[in-house]
Protein backbone atom coordinates (compact mmCIF):
# COMPACT_ATOMS: atom_id res chain seq x y z
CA UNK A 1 0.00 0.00 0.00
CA UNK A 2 2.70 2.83 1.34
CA UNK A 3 4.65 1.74 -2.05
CA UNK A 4 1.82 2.15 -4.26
CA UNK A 5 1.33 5.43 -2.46
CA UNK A 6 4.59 6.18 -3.12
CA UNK A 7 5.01 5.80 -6.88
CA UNK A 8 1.66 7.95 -7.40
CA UNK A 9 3.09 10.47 -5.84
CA UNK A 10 6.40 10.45 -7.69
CA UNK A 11 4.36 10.02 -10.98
CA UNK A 12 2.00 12.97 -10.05
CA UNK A 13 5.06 15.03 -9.11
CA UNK A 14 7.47 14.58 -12.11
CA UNK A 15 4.18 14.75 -14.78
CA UNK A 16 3.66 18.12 -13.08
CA UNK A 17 6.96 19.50 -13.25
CA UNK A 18 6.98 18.65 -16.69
CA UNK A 19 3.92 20.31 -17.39
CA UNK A 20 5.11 23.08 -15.55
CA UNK A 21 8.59 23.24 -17.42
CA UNK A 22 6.68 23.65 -20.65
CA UNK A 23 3.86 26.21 -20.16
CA UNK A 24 7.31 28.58 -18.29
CA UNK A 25 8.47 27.94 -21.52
CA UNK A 26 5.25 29.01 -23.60
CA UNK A 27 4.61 32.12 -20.57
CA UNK A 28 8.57 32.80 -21.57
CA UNK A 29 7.98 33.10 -25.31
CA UNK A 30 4.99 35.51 -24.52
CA UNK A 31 6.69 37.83 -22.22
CA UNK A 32 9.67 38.15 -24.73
CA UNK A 33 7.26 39.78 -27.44
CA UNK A 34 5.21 42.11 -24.98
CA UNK A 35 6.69 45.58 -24.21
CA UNK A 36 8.90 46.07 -21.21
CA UNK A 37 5.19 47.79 -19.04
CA UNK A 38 2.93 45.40 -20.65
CA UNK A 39 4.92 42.03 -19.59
CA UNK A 40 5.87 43.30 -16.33
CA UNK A 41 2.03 43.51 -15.22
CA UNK A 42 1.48 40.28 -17.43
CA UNK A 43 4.23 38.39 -14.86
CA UNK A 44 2.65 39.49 -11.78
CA UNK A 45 -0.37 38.15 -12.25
CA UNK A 46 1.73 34.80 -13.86
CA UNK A 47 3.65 34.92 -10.24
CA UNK A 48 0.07 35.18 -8.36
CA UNK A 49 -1.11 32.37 -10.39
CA UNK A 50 1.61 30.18 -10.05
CA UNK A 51 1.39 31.17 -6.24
CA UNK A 52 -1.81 29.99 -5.74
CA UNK A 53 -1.78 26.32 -8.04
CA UNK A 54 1.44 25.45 -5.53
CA UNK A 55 -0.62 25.92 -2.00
CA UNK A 56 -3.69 24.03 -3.99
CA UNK A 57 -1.25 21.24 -5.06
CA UNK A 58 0.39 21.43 -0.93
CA UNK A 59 -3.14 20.81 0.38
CA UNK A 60 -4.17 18.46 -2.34
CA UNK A 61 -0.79 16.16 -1.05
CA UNK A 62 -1.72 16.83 2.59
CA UNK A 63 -5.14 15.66 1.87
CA UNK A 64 -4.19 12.48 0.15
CA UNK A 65 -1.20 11.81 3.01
CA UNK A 66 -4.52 12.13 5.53
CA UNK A 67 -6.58 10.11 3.14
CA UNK A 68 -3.71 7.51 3.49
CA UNK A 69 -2.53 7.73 7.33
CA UNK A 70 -7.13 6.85 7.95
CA UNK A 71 -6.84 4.21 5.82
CA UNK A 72 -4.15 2.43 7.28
CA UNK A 73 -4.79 2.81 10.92
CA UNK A 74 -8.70 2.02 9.92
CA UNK A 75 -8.04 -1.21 7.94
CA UNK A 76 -5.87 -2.97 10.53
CA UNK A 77 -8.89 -2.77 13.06
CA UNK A 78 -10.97 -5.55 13.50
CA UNK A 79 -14.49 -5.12 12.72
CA UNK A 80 -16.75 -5.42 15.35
CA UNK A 81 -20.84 -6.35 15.01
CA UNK A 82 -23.79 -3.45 15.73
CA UNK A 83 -24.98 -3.58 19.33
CA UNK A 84 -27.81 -5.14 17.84
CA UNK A 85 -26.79 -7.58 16.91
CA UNK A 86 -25.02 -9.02 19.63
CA UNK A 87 -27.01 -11.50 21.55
CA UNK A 88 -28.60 -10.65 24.75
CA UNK A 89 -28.76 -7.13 23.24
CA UNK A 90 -32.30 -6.88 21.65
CA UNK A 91 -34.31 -4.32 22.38
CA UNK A 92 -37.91 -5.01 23.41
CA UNK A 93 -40.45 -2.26 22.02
């Protein structure tokens, strides 16, 4: 289980960092043909963007780590029946 985990992640991280390596590249093109005002504004709101996707992908990894850590300290317990259903436990109505 923790090595499945673990090669998800590392799949998830280097197909984002190659996603992320090309659209620099495409934002890099771009800001070389605007004028000097008209790129600097255009990178600001680049550098707010990127900002923002890296504390989305932080809690989306948190999330799944949580996700992971239930899991595992849920599936090792043993399952116990309903008070119902245990005998000497019926309700009378």
């Amino acid at each position: 289980m923790s090595a499945t985990l673990v090669v998800v992640i590392l799949l998830l991280i280097v197909g984002e960092r190659a996603g992320d390596m090309l659209e620099r590249r495409q934002h890099e093109v771009v800001l070389g043909k605007l004028p000097l005002p008209e790129a600097h504004a255009h990178y600001e709101r680049l550098r707010r963007r990127s900002r923002r996707i890296r504390i989305l992908r932080a809690l989306t990894l948190a999330s799944l780590l949580t996700m992971a850590y239930v899991y595992r300290h849920t599936a090792n317990r043993p399952l116990t029946p309903a008070p119902s259903t245990i005998p000497g436990n019926q309700r009378t109505y």
